[in-house]
Protein backbone atom coordinates (compact mmCIF):
# COMPACT_ATOMS: atom_id res chain seq x y z
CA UNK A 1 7.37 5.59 27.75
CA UNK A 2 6.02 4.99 24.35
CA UNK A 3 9.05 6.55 22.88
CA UNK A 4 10.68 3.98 24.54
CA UNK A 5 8.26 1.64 23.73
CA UNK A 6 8.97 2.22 19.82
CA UNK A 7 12.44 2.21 20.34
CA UNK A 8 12.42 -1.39 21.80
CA UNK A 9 9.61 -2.50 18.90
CA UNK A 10 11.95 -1.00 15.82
CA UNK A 11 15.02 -2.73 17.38
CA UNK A 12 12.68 -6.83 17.56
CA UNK A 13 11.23 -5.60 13.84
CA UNK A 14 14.98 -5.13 12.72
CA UNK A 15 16.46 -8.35 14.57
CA UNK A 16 13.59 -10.66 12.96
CA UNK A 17 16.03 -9.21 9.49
CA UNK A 18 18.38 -11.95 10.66
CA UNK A 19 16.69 -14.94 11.76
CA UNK A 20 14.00 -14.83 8.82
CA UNK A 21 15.83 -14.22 5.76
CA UNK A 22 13.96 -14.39 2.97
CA UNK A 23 12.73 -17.80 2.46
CA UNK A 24 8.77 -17.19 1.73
CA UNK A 25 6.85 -15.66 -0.86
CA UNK A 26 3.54 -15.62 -2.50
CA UNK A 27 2.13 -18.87 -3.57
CA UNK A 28 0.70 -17.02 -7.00
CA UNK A 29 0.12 -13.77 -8.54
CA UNK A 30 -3.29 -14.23 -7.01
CA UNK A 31 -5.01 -12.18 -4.36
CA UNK A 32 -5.22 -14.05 -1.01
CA UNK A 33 -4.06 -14.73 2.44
CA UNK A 34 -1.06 -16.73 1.16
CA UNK A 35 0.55 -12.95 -0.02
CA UNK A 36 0.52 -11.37 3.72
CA UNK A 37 3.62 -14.38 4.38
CA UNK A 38 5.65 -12.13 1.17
CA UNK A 39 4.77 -8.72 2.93
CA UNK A 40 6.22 -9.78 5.99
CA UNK A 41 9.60 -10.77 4.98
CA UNK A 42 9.86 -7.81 2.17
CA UNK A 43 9.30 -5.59 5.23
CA UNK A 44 11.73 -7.43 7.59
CA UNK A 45 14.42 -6.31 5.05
CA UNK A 46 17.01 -3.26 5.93
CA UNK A 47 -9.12 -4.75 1.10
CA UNK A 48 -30.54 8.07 -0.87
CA UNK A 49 -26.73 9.93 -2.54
CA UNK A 50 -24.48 8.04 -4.12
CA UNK A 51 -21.31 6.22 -2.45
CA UNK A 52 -18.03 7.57 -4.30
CA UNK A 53 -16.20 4.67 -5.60
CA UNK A 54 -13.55 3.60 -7.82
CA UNK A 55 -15.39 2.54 -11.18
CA UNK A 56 -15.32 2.69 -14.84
CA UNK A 57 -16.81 5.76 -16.28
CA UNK A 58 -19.92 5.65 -18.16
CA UNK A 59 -18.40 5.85 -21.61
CA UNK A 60 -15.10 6.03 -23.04
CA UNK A 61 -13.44 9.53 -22.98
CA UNK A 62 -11.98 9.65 -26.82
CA UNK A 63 -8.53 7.91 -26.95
CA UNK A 64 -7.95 8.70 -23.32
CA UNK A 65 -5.10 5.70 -22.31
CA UNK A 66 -5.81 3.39 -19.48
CA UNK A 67 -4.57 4.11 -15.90
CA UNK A 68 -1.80 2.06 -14.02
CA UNK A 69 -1.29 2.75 -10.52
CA UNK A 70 1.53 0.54 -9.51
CA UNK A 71 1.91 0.78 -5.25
CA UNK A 72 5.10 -0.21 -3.45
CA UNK A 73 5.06 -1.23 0.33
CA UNK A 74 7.36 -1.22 2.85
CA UNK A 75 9.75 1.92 2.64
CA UNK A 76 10.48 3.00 5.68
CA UNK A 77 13.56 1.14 6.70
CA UNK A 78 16.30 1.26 4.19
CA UNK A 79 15.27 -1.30 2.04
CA UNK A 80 17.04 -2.62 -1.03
CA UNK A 81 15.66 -1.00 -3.80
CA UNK A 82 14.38 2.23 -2.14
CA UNK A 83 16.34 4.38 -4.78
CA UNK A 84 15.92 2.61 -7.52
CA UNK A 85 12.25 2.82 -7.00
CA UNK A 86 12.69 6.95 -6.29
CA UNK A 87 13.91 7.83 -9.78
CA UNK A 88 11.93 5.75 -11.69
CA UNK A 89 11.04 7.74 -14.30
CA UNK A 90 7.18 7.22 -14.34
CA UNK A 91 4.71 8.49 -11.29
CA UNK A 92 4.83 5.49 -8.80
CA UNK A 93 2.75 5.37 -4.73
CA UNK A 94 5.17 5.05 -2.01
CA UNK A 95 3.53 3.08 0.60
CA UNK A 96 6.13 4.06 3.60
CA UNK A 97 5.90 2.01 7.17
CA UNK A 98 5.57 4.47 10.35
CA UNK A 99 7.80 4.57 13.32
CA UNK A 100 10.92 3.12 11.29
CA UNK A 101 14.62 5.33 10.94
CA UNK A 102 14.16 6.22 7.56
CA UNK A 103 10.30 6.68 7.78
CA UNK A 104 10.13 10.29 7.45
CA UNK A 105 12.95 10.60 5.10
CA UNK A 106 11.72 8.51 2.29
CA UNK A 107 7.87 10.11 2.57
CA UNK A 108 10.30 13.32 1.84
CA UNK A 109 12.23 12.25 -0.92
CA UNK A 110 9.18 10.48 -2.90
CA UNK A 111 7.36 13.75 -2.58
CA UNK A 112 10.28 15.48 -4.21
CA UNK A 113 10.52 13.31 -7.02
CA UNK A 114 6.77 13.80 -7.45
CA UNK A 115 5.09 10.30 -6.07
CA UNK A 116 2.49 10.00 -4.04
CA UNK A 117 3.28 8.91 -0.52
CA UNK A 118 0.17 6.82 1.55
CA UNK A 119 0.81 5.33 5.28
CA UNK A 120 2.05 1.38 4.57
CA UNK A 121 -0.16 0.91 8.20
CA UNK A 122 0.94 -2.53 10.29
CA UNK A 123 -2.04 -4.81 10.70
CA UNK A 124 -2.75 -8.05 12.34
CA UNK A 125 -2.53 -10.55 10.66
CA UNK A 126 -4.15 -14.17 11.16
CA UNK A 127 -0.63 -15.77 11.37
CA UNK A 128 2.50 -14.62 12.11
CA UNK A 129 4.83 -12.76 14.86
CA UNK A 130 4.05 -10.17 16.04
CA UNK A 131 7.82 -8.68 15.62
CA UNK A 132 7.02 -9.04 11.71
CA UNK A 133 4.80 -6.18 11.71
CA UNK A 134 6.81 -3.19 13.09
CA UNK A 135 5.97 -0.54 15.62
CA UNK A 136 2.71 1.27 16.20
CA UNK A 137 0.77 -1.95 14.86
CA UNK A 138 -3.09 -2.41 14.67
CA UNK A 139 -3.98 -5.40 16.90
CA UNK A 140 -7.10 -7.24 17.32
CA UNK A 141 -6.28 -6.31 21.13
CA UNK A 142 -6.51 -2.81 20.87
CA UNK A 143 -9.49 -0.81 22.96
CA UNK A 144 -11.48 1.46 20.20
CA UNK A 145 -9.14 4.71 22.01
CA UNK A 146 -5.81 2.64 21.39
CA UNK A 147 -6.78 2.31 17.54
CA UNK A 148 -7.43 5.41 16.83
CA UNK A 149 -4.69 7.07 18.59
CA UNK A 150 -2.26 4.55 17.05
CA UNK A 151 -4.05 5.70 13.20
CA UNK A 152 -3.59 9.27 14.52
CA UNK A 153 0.35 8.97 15.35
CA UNK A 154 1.17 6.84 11.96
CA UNK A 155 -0.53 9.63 9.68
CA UNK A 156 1.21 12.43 12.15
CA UNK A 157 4.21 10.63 11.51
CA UNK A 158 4.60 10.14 7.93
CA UNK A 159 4.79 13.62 5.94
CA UNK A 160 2.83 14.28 2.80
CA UNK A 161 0.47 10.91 3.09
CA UNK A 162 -2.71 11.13 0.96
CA UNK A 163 -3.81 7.69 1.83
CA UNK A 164 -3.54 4.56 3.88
CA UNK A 165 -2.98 1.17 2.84
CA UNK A 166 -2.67 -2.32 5.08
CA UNK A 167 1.16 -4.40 5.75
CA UNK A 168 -0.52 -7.58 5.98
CA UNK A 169 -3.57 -7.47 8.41
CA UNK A 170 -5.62 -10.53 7.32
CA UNK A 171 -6.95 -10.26 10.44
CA UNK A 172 -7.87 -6.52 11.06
CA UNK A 173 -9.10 -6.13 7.78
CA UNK A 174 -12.11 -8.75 8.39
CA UNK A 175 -12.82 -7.06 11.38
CA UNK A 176 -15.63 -4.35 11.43
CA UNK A 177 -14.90 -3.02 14.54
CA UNK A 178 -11.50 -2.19 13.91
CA UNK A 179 -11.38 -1.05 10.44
CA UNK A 180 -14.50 1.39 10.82
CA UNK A 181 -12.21 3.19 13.41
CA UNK A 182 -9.67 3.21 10.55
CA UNK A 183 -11.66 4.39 8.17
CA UNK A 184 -13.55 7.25 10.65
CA UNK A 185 -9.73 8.36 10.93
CA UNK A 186 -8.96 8.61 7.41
CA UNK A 187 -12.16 10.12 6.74
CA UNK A 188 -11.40 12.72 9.27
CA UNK A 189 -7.91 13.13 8.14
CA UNK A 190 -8.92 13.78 4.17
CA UNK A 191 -7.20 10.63 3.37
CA UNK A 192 -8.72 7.24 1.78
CA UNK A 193 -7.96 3.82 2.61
CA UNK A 194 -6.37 1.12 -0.42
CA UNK A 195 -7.01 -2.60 0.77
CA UNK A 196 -4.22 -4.38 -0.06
CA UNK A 197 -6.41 -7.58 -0.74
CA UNK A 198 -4.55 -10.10 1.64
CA UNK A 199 -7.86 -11.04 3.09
CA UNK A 200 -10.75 -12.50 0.29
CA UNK A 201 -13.25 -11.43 3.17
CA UNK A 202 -12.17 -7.92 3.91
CA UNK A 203 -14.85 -5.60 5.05
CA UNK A 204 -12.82 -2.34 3.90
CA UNK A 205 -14.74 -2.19 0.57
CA UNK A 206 -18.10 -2.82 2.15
CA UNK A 207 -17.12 -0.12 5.19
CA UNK A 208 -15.77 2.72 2.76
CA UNK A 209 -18.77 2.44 0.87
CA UNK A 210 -21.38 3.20 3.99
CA UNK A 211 -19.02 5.83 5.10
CA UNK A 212 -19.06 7.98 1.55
CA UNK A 213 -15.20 7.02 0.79
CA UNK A 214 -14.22 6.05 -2.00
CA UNK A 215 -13.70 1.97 -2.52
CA UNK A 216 -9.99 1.30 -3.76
CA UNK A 217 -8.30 -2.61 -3.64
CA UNK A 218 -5.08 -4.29 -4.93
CA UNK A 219 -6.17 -5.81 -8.20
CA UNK A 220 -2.52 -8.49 -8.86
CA UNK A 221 0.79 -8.25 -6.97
CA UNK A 222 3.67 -7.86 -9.11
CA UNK A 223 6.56 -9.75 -7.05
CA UNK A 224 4.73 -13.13 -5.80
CA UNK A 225 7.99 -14.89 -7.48
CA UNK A 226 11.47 -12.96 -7.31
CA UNK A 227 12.71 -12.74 -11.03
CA UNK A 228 12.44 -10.24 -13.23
CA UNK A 229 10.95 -11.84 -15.84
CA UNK A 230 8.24 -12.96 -13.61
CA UNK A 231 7.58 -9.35 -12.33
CA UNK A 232 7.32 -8.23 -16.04
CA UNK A 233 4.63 -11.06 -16.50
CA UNK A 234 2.97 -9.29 -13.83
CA UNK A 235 3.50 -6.07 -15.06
CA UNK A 236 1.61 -6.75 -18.65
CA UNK A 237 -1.22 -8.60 -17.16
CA UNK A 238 -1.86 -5.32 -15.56
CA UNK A 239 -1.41 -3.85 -18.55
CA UNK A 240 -3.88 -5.97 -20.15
CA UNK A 241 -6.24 -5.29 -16.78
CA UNK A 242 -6.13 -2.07 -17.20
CA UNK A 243 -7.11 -2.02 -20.82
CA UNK A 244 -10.44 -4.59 -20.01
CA UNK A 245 -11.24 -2.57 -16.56
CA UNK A 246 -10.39 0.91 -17.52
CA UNK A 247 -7.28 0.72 -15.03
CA UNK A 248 -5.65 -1.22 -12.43
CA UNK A 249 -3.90 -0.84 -9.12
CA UNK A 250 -0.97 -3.36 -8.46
CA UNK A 251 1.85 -3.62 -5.68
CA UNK A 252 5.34 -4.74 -5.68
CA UNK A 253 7.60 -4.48 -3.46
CA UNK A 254 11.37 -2.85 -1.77
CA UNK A 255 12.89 -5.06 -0.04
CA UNK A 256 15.64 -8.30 -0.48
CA UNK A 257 14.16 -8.37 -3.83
CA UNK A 258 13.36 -5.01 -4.38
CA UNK A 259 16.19 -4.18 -6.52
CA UNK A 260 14.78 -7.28 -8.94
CA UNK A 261 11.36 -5.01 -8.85
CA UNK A 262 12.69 -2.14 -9.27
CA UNK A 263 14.40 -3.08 -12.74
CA UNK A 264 11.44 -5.02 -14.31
CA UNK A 265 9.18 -2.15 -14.22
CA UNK A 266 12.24 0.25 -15.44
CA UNK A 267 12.60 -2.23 -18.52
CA UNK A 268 8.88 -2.48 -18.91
CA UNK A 269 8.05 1.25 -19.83
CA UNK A 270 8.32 1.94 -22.84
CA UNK A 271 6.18 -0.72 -23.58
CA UNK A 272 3.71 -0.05 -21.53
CA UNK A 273 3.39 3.88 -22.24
CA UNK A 274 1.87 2.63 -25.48
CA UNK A 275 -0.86 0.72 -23.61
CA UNK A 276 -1.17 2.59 -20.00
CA UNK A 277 -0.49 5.60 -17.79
CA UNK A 278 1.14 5.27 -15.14
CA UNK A 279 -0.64 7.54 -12.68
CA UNK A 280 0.03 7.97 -8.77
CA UNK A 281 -2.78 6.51 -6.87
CA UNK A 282 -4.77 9.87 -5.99
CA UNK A 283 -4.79 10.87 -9.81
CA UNK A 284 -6.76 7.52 -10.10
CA UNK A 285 -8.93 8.06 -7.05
CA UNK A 286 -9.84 11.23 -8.22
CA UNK A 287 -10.19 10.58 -11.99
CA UNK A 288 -12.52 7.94 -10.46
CA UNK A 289 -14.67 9.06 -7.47
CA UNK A 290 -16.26 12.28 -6.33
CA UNK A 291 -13.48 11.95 -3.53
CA UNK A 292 -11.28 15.11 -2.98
CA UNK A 293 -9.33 15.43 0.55
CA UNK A 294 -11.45 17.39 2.94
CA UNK A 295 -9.56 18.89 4.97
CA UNK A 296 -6.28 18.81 2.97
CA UNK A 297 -3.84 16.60 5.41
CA UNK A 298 -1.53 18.63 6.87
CA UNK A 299 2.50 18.60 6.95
């Protein structure tokens, strides 16, 4: 039945391709509700011992350069740009959707070209269909049993996953109930939890921290405007993040624009090896936090 089930949910999640199009996007590069409405139609396309957290280190380590961890959601069902964004030639996060046909194989394939792969997980969010979000989605309806099995299934599902981060879920990610079942499971599971930041009042920082993971959030989204030349704006303010903060963790996008992505950040390289380095988001977590996955997840 909830094969079925899945079946039915992929084939509404693929149909929505159609009828939506690609008409909205972010408002800004800024972090705020307005973003989830992007994530949604990039994914319709075939937030007594110390807490470990993600902070700057107490003095500089020689001429160490500055971390970027660039993130990008919604591989999972052959989206534009999903190769391009494979042989990049710099370490990159895949953020792959669960439950969707080509799922498993592009958790696979970033692991072979030496990514990191995290669970893109579906979430509530405080507006939209619920077709938008996929299969195996985190509702606000969900019994505490129903939440965790559904966290359980996604990270069985997706091979190679070292982390979790949210597909919209304004919503969920404001609600404590919910998201301290999330983060028990990644806990559990060895895995930590990046909030994407499409909620300004997310409790996922506030939650990790009680629960001794490590505290990890979107700093800028590259692709809040579809051009090229706007996604290689984006890509040197998080350049020049990274070299005021220490680092900085931004997401873009496959999807109908992911091809657009996918070539700003190939022309933006060079320039930015002299600056940053571009680090897959674990190396970061690591670098750091005292986090290390306990238990290793297995595959």
């Amino acid at each position: 039945m909830r094969s079925h089930y899945r079946k039915i949910m992929v084939l509404l999640f693929t149909a929505c391709l159609g009828m939506n199009g690609a008409a909205i996007g972010y408002a800004s590069g800024q972090l705020n509700e307005s973003n989830e409405s992007h994530t949604m139609i990039q994914a319709l396309d075939p937030a007594s011992q110390p807490v470990p957290s993600v902070s700057k280190p107490e003095k500089e380590l020689g001429a160490r350069k500055h971390k970027l961890a660039v993130i990008i959601d919604d591989f999972g069902n052959n989206q534009k740009g999903t190769q391009e964004m494979l042989a990049l030639p710099v370490k990159i996060t895949v953020a792959v959707m669960p439950f969707l046909p080509s799922s498993k194989k592009d958790a696979e394939a970033a692991h072979a070209q030496g990514h990191d792969v995290i669970i893109h997980m579906p979430m509530e969010p405080k507006q939209g269909r619920a077709s938008w979000l996929g299969p195996g989605a985190i509702l606000s309806s969900l019994t505490d049993e129903e939440v965790r099995k559904r966290m359980e299934e996604a990270i069985d599902s997706i091979p190679y996953a070292i982390g979790v981060n949210n597909h919209m879920g304004s919503k969920i990610t404001g609600d404590e109930r919910i998201m301290s079942i999330v983060l028990d499971v990644c806990k559990e599971r060895g895995l930590f939890f990046i909030d994407s930041k499409t909620n300004y009042r997310s409790v996922a920082g506030k939650l990790a921290a009680t629960k001794g993971l490590p505290t990890v959030e979107n700093d800028i989204f590259l692709d809040d405007v579809h051009t090229v030349d706007h996604v290689n704006q984006q890509l040197a303010a998080a350049a020049q993040h990274a070299t005021q903060q220490e680092y900085c963790i931004t997401i873009g996008h496959v999807g109908v624009y992911g091809t657009r992505t996918a070539e700003a950040i190939q022309r933006s390289i060079p320039a930015l090896q002299k600056k940053v380095d571009f680090v897959g988001i674990s190396d970061l977590v690591r670098e750091r936090s005292s986090w290390r996955p306990d238990p290793l997840p297995l595959h």
